[in-house]
N, C-alpha and C. Protein backbone atom coordinates (compact mmCIF):
# COMPACT_ATOMS: atom_id res chain seq x y z
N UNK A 1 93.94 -80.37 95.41
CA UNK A 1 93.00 -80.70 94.37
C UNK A 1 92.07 -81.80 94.85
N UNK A 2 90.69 -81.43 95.06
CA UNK A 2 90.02 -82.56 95.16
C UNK A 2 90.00 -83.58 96.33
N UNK A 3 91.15 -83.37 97.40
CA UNK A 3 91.32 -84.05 98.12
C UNK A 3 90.18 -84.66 99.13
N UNK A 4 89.54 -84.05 99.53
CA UNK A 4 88.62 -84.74 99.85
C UNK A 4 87.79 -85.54 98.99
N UNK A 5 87.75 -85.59 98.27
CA UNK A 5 87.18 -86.97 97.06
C UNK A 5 87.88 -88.32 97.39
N UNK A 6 89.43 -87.71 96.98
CA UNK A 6 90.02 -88.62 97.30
C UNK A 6 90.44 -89.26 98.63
N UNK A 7 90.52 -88.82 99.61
CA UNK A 7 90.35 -89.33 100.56
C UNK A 7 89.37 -90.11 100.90
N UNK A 8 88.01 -90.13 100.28
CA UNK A 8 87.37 -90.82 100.92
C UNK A 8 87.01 -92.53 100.33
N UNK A 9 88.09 -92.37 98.95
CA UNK A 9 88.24 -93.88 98.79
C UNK A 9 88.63 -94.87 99.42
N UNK A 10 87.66 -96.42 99.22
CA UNK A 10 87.66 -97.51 99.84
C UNK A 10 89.00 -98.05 99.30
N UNK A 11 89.97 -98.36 99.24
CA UNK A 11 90.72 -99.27 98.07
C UNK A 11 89.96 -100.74 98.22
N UNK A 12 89.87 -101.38 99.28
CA UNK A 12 89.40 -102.86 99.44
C UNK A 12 88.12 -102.65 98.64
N UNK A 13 87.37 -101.81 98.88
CA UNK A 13 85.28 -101.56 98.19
C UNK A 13 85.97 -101.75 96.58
N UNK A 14 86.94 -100.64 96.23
CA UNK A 14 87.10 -100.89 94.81
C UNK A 14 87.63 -101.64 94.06
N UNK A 15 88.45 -102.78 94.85
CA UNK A 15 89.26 -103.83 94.07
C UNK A 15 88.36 -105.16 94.14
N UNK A 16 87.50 -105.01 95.52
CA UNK A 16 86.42 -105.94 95.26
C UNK A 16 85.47 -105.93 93.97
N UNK A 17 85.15 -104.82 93.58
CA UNK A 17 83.89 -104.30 92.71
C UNK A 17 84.72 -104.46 91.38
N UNK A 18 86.26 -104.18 91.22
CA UNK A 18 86.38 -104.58 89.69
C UNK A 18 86.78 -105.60 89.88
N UNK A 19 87.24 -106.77 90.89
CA UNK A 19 87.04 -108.12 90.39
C UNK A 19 85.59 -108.90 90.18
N UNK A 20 84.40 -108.48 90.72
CA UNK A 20 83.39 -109.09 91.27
C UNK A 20 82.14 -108.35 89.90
N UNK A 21 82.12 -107.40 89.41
CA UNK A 21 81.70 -106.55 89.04
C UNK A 21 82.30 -105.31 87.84
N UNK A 22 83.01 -106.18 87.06
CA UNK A 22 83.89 -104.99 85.99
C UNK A 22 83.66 -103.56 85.66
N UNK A 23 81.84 -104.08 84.85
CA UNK A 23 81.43 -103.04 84.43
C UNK A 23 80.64 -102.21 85.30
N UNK A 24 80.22 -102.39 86.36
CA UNK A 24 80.09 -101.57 88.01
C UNK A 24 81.11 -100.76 87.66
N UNK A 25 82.50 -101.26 88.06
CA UNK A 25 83.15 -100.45 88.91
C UNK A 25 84.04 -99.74 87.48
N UNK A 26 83.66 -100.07 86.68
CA UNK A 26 84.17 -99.01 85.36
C UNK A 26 83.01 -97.53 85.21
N UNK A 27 81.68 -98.07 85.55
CA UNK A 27 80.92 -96.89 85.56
C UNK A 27 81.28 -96.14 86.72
N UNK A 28 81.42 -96.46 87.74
CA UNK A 28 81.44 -95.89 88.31
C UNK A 28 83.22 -95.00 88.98
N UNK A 29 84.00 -96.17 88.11
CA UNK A 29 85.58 -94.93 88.28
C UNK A 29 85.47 -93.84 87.23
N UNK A 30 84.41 -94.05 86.19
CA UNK A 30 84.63 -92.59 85.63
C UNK A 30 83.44 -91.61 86.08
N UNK A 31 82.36 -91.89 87.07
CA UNK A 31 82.04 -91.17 87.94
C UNK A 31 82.84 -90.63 88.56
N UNK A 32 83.75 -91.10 89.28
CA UNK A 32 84.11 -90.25 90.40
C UNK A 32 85.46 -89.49 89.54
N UNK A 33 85.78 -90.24 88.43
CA UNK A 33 86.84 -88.94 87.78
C UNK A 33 86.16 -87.57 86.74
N UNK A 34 85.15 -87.98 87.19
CA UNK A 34 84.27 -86.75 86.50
C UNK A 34 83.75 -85.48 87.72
N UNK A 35 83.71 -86.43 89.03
CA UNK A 35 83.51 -85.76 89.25
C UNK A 35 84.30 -84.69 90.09
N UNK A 36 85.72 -85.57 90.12
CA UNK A 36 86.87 -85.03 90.52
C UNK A 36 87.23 -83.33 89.74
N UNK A 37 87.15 -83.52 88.58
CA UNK A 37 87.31 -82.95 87.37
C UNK A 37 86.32 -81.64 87.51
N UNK A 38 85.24 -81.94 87.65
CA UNK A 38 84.02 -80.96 87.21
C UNK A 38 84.67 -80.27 88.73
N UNK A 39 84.97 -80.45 89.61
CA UNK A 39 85.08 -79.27 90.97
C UNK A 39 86.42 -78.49 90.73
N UNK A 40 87.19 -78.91 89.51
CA UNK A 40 88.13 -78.08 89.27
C UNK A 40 87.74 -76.93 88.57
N UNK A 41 88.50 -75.80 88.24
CA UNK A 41 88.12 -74.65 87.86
C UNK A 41 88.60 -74.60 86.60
N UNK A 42 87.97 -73.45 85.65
CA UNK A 42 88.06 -73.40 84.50
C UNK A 42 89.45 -73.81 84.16
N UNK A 43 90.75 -73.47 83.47
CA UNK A 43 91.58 -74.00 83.07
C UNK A 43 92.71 -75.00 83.80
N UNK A 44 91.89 -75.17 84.57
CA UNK A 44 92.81 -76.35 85.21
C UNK A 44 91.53 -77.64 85.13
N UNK A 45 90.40 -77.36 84.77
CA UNK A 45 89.56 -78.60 84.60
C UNK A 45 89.95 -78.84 82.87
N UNK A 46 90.13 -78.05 82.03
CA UNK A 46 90.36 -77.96 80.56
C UNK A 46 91.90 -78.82 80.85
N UNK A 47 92.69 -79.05 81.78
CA UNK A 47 93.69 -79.78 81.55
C UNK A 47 93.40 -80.96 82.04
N UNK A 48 92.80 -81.17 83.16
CA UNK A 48 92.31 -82.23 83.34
C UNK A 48 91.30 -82.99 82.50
N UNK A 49 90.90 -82.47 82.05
CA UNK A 49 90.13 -83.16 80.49
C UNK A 49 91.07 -83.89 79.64
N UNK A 50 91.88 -82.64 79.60
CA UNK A 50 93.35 -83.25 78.02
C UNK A 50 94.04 -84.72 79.05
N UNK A 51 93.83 -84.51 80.16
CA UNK A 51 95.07 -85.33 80.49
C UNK A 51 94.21 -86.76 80.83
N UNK A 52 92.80 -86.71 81.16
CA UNK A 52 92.28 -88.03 81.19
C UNK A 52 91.80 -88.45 79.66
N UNK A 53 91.83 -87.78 78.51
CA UNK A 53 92.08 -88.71 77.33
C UNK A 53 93.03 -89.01 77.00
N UNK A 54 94.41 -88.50 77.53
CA UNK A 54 95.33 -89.11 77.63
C UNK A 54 95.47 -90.54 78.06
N UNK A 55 95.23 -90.24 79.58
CA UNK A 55 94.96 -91.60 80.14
C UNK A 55 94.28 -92.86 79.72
N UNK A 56 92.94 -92.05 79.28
CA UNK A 56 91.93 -93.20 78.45
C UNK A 56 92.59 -93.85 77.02
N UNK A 57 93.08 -93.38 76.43
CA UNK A 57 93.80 -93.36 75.13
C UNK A 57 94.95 -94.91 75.81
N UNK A 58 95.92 -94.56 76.51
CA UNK A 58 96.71 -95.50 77.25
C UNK A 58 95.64 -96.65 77.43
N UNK A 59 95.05 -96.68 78.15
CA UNK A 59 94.39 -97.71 78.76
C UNK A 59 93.52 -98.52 77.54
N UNK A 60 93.19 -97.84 76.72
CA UNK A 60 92.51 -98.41 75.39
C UNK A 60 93.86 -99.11 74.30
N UNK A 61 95.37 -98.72 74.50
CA UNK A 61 95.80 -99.27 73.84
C UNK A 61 96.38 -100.41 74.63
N UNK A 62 96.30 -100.51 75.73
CA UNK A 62 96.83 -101.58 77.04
C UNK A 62 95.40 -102.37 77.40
N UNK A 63 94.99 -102.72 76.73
CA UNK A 63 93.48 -103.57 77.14
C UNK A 63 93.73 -104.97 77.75
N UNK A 64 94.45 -105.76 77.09
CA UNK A 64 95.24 -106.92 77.46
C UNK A 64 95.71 -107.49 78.59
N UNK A 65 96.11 -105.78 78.93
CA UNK A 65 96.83 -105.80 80.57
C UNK A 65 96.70 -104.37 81.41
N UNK A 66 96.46 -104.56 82.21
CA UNK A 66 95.71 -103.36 83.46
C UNK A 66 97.50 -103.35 83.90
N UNK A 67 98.58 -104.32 84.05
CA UNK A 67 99.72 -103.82 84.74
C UNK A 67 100.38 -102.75 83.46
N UNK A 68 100.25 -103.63 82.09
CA UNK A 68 100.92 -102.97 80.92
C UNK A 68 100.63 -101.26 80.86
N UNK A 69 99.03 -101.13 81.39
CA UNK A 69 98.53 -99.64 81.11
C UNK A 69 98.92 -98.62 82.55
N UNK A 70 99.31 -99.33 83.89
CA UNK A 70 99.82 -98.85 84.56
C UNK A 70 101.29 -98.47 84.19
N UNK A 71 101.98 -99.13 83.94
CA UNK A 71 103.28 -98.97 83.30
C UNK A 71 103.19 -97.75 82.07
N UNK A 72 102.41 -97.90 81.23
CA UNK A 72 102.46 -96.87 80.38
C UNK A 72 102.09 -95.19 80.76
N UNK A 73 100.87 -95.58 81.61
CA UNK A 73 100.39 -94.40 82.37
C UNK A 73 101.87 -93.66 83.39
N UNK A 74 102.24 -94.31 83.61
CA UNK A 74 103.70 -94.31 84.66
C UNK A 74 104.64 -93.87 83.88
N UNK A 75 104.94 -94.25 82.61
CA UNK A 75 105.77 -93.80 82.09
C UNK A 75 105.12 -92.42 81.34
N UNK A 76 104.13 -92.23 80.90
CA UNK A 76 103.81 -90.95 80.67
C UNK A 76 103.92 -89.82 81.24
N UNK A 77 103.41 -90.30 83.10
CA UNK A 77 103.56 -89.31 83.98
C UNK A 77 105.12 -88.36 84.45
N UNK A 78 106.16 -89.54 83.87
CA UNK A 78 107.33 -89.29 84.15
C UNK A 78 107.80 -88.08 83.25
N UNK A 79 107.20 -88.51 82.03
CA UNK A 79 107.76 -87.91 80.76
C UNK A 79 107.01 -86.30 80.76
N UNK A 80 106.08 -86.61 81.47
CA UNK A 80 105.37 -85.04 81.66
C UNK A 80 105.78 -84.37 82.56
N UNK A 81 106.55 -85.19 83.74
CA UNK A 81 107.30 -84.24 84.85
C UNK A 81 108.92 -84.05 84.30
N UNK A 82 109.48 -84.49 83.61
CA UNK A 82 110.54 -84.30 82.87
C UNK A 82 110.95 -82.90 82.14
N UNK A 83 109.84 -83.39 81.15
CA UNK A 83 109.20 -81.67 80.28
C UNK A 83 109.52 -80.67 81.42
N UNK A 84 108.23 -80.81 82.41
CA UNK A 84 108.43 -79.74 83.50
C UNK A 84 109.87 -79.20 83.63
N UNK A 85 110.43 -80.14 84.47
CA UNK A 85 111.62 -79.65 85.07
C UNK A 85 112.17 -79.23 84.29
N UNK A 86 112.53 -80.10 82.70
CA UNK A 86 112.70 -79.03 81.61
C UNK A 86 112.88 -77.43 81.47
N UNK A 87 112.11 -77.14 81.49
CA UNK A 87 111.05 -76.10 80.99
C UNK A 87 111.66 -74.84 82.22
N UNK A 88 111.41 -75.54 83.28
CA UNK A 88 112.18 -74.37 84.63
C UNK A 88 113.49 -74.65 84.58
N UNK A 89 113.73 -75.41 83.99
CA UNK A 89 115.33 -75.57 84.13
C UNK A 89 115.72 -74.54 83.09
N UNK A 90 115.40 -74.52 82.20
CA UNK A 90 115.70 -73.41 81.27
C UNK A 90 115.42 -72.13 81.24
N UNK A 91 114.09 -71.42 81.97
CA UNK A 91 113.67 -70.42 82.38
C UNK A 91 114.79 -70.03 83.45
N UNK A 92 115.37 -70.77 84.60
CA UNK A 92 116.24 -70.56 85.39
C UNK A 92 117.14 -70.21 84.72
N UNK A 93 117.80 -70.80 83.45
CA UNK A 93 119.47 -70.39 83.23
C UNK A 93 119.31 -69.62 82.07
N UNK A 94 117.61 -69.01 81.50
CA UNK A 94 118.06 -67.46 80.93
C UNK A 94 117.40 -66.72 81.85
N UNK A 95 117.23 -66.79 83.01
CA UNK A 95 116.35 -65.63 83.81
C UNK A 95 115.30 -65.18 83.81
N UNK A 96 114.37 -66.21 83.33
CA UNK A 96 113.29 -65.89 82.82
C UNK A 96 112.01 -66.21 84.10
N UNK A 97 112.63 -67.04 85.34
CA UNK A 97 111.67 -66.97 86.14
C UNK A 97 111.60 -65.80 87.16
N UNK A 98 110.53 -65.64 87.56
CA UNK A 98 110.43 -64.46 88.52
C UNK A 98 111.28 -64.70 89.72
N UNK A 99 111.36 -63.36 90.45
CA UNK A 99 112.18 -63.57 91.89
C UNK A 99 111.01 -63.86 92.90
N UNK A 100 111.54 -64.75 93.72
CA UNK A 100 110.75 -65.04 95.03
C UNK A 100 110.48 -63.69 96.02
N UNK A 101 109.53 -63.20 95.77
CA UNK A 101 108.79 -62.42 96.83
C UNK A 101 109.73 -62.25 98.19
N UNK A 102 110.02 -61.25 99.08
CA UNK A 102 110.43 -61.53 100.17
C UNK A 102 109.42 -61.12 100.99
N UNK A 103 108.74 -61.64 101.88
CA UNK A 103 108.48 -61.86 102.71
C UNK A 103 107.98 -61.86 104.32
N UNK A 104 107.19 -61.00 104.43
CA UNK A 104 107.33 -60.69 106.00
C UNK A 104 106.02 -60.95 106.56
N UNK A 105 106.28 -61.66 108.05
CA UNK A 105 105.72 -62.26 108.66
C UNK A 105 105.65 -61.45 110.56
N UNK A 106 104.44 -61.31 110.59
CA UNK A 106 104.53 -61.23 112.19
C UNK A 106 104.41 -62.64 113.32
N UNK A 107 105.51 -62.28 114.14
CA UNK A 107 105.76 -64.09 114.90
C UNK A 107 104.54 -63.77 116.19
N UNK A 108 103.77 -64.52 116.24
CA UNK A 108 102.83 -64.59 117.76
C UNK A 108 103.30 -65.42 118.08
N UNK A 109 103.88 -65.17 119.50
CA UNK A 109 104.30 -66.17 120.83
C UNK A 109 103.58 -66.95 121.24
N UNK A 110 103.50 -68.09 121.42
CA UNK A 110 102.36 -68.70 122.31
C UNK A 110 102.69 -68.52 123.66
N UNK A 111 101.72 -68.54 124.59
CA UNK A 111 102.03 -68.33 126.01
C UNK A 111 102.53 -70.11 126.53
N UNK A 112 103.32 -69.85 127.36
CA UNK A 112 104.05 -71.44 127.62
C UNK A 112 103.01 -71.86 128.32
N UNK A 113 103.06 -73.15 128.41
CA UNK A 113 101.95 -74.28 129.12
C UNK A 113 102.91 -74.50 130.62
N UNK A 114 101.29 -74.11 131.43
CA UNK A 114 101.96 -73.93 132.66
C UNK A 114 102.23 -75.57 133.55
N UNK A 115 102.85 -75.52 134.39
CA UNK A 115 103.53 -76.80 134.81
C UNK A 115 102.30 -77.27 135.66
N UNK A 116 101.63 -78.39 135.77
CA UNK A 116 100.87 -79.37 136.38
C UNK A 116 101.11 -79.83 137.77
């Protein structure tokens, strides 16, 4: 997802800019989570929508404290991978997930590297 976006963050550029510059670097982190977002595809950008008012929602009730809204954000994320495993955990023990595909592959040899 997006990875090249993300890769090409500064961390030092951006911790400078929200100490030095708040509302800079607030315009501009929801630039780049917009625009993270917009290169996703239809229903996986529709979740990424739900899930950054999520986020925003957190962070608006953690104003006080940027560690408090990390913590909350953290604990949300947990609680949403929880669900998950949930969710397959139970599909697993009525049979409800599909079988893994088997598989076939042709092996190409590489030719050995000749001795120097």
């Amino acid at each position: 997802m997006s990875g090249h976006l993300i890769g090409k963050i500064d961390f030092e550029h951006w911790a400078t800019l929200a100490s030095s510059d708040p509302q800079k670097f607030e315009e501009l982190r929801k630039n780049k989570i917009s625009d993270v977002i917009n290169e996703a595809s239809g229903q996986r950008q529709k979740r990424l929508l739900g899930l950054q008012w999520q986020i925003d929602a957190v962070r608006d009730q953690h104003k006080e404290s940027s560690v408090a809204a990390c913590l909350a954000i953290s604990e949300l994320m947990w609680e949403t991978f929880q669900q998950l495993a949930d969710v397959l955990q139970s599909q697993a023990e009525s049979g409800l997930t599909a079988p893994i595909p088997e598989v076939q592959a042709n092996i190409i040899a590489f030719p050995e590297k000749p001795n120097t």
